[in-house]
Protein backbone atom coordinates (compact mmCIF):
# COMPACT_ATOMS: atom_id res chain seq x y z
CA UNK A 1 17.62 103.83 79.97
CA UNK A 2 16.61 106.84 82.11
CA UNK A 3 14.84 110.35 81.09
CA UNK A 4 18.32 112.10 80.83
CA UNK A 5 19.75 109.14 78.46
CA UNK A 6 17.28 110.10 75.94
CA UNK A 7 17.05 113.52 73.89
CA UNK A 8 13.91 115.37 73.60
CA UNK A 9 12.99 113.30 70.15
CA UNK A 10 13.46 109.66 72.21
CA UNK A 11 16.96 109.04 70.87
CA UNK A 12 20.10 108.38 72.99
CA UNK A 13 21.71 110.94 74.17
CA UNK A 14 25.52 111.64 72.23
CA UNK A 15 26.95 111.99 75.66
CA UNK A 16 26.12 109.19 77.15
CA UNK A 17 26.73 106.74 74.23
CA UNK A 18 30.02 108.28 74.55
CA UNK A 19 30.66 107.74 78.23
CA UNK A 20 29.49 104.33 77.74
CA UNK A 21 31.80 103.34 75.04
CA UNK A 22 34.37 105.07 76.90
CA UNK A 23 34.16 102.94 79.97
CA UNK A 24 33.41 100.21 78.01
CA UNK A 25 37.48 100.95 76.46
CA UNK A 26 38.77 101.45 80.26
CA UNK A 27 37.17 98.57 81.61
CA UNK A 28 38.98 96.59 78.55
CA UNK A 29 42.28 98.68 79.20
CA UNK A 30 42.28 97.06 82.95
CA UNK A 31 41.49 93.51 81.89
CA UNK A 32 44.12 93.27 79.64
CA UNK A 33 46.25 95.10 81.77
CA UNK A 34 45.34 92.78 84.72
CA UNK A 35 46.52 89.85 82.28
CA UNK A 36 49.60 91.19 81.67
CA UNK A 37 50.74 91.61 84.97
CA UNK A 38 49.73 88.48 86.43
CA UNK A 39 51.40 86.41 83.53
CA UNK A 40 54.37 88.64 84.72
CA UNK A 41 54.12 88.96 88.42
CA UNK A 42 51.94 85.91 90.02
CA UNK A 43 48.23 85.92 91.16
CA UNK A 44 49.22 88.03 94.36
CA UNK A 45 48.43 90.99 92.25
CA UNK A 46 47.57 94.13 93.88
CA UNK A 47 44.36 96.63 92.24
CA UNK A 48 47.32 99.49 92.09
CA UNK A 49 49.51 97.25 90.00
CA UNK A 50 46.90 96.77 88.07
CA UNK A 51 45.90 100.26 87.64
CA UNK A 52 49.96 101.45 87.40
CA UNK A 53 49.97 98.93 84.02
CA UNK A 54 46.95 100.38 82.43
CA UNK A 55 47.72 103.87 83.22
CA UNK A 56 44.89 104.52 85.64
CA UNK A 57 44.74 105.40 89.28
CA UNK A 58 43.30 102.55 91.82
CA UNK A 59 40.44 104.75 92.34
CA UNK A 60 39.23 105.25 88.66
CA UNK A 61 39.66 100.89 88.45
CA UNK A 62 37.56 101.15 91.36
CA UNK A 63 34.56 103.05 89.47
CA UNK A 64 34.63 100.47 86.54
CA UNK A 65 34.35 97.41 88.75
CA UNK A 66 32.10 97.21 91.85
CA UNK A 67 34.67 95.42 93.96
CA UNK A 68 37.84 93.34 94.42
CA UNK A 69 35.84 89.99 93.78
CA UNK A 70 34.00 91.92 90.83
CA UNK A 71 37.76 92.97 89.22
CA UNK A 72 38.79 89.12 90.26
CA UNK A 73 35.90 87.46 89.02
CA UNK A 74 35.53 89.59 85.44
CA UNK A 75 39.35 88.39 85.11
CA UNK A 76 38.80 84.73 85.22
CA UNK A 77 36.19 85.42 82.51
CA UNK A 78 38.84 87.26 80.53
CA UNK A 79 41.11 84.53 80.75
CA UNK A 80 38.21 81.67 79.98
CA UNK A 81 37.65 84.13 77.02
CA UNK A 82 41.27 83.61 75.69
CA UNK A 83 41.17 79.71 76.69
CA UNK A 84 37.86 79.12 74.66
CA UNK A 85 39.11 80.67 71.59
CA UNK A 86 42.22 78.47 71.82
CA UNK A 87 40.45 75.71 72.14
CA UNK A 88 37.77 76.56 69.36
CA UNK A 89 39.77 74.81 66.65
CA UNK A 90 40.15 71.69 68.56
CA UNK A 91 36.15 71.07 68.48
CA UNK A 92 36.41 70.70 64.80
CA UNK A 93 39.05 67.86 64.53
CA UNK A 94 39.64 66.53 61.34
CA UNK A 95 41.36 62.67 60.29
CA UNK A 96 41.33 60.41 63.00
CA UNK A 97 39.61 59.85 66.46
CA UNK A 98 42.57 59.07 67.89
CA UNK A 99 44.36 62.13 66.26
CA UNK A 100 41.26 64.10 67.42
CA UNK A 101 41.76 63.46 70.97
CA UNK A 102 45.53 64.16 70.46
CA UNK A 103 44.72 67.09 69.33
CA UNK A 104 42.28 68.06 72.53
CA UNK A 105 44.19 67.19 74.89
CA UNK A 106 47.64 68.98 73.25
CA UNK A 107 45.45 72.02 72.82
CA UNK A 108 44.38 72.14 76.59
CA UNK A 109 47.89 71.26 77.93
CA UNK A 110 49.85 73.73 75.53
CA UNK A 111 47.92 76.72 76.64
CA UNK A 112 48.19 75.75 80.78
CA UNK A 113 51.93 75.38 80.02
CA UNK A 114 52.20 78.61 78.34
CA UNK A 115 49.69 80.69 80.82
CA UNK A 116 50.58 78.70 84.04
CA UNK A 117 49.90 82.04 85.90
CA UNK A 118 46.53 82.71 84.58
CA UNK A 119 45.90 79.44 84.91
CA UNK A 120 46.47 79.54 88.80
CA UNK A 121 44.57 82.81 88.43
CA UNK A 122 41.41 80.63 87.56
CA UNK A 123 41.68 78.70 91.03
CA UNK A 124 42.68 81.06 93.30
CA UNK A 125 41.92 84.73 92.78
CA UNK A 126 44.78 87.01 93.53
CA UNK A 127 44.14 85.99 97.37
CA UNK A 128 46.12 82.89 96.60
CA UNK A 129 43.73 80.74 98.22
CA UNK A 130 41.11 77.94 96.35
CA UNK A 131 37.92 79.31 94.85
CA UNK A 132 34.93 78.03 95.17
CA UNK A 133 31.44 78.70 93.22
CA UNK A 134 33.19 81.44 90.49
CA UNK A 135 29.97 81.31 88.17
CA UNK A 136 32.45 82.47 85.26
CA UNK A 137 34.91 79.12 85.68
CA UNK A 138 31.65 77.26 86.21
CA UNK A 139 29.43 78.80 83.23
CA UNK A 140 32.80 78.34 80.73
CA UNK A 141 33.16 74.53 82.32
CA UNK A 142 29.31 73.72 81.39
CA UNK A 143 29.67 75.86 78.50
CA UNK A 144 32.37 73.36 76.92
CA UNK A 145 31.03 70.44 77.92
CA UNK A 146 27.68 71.40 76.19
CA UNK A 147 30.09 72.41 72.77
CA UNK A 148 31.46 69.03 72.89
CA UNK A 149 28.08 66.86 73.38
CA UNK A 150 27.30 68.87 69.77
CA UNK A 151 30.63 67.41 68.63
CA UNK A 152 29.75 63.87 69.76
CA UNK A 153 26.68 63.85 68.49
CA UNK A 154 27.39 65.33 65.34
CA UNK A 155 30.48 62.00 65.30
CA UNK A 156 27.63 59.46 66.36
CA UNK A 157 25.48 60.91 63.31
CA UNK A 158 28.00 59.66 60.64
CA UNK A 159 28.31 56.12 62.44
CA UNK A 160 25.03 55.66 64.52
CA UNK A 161 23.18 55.25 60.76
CA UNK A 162 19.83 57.16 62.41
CA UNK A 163 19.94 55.44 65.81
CA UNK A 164 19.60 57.26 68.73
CA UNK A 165 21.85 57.48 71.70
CA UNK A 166 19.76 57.27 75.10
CA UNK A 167 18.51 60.72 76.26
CA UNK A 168 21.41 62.98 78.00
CA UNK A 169 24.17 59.81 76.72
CA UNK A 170 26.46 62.83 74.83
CA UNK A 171 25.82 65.04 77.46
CA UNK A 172 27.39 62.73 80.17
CA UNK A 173 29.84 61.95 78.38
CA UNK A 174 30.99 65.05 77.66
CA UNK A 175 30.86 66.14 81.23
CA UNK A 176 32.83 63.54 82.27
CA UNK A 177 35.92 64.07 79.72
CA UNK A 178 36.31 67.54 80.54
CA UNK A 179 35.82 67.19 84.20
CA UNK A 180 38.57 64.21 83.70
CA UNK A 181 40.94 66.78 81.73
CA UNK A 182 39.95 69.57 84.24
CA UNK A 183 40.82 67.74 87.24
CA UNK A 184 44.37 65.87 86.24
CA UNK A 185 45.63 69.27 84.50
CA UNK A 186 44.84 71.05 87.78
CA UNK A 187 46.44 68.96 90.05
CA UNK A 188 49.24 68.77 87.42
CA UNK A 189 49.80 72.12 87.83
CA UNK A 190 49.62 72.73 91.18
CA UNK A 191 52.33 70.19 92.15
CA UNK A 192 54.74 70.70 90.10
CA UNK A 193 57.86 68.95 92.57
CA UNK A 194 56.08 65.84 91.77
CA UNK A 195 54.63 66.60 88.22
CA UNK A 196 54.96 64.16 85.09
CA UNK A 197 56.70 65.79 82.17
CA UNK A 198 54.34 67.94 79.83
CA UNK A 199 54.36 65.03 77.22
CA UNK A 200 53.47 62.29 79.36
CA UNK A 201 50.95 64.15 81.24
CA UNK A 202 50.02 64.84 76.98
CA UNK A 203 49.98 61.35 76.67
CA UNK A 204 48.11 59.95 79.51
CA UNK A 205 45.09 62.28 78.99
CA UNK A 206 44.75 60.90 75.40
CA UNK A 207 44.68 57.47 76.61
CA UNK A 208 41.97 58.61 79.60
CA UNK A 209 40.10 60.41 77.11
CA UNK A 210 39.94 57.06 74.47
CA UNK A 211 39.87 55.01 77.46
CA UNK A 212 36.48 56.71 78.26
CA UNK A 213 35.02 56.95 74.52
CA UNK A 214 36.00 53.64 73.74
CA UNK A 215 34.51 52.06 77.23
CA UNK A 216 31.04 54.19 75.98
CA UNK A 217 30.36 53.71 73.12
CA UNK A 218 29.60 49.61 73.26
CA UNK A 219 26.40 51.13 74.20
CA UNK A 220 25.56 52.35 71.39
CA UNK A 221 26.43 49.44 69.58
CA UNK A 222 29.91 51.01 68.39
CA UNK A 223 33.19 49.31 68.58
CA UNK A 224 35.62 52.63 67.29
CA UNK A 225 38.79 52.05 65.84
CA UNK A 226 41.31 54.43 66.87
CA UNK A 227 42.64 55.03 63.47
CA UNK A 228 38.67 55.50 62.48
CA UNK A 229 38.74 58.58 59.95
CA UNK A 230 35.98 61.12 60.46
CA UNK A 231 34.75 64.23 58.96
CA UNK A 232 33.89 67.31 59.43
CA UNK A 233 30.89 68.59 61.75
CA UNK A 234 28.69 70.97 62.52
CA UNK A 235 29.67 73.86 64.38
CA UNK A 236 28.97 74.13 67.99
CA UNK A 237 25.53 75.58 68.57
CA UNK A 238 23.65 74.29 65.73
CA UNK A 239 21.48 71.70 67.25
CA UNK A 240 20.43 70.88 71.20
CA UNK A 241 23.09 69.30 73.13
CA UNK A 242 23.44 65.93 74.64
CA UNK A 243 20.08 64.19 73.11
């Protein structure tokens, strides 16, 4: 904080606590407007659009974000911020594996299908061409893989009976069922001449997904049943991911 944030007796300045709550409620008024106009218009969005839907000229949008690729990039975040909390409920499954998975997988699909713009946002940027190296899509990737290692090891507590998986076992596992979901729902949606119908691309993934656990966990000395009940666990974040 510099000398003129702070008042003579070391406390913020009212001012500038004001100013930056106040672009802290712009910068939100242009993400949500961004949102908006992409789910209604396609990624090819331009910074005045943007601007025109949150009641702002391009030039004040142009003082809250540093650049194009700053204004793309904090939108991807936005929309990973949307996607997580959708997803939230689906990495605390309750009855069955099987239904677990379902449930995944149906979560995932349902909110590409109903945000295929923002979705195509994520890949390409409002140049319309593949991204590469976004840290937000990669950070949120990691992010949920990490959430769900906690989930399977939190599962392999109630049937493990104190064993331990090998070091990093969760963690790879984990990786590789999102990056399986990740990869089939993107190509999914970008070819959608040749695209299965949202149910069976539903279906398939919680086959793949079983498919995987079920190939796994022999391992470990598991054999799951499908229909396997299993409780409730511990919320993501309490404990250290993929032991």
């Amino acid at each position: 904080m510099t000398e003129r944030q702070l008042r003579d007796d070391g406390r913020p300045d009212g001012r500038d606590t004001r100013w930056t709550g106040h672009r802290a409620e712009r910068r939100e008024r242009v993400l949500s407007a961004a949102l908006a106009v992409i789910s209604r218009d396609g990624t090819s969005v331009s910074v005045a659009a943007i601007g025109a839907e949150a009641d702002m000229p391009r030039s004040v949008v142009y003082r809250i974000f540093r650049s194009r690729e700053d204004l793309d990039e904090q939108i991807r975040a936005r929309i990973l911020q949307d996607l997580v909390a959708s997803l939230a409920p689906a990495l605390d499954p309750r009855g069955t594996i099987r239904g677990a998975i379902d449930l995944a997988a149906s979560t995932y699909v349902g909110w590409v299908a109903e945000h295929p713009r923002l979705h195509q946002f994520l890949g390409t940027g409002a140049r319309g061409r593949p991204l590469t190296g976004s840290p937000a899509v990669a950070d949120t990737r990691t992010a949920v893989a990490r959430d769900l290692a906690l989930v399977l090891d939190a599962y392999g507590d109630q049937f493990l009976e104190g064993r331990e998986p090998p070091a990093g076992f969760t963690l790879n596992l984990a990786v590789g069922m999102v990056g399986l979901v990740d990869g089939v729902v993107n190509h999914w949606a970008a070819h959608p001449g040749t695209r299965s119908s949202l149910d069976e691309l539903t279906l398939f993934l919680g086959d793949a997904l079983w498919g995987v656990l079920s190939a796994a966990t022999p391992r470990l000395g598991l054999v799951l049943d499908p229909d396997q009940p299993i409780g409730p666990v511990r919320p993501p974040g309490d404990g250290a991911a993929g032991r």
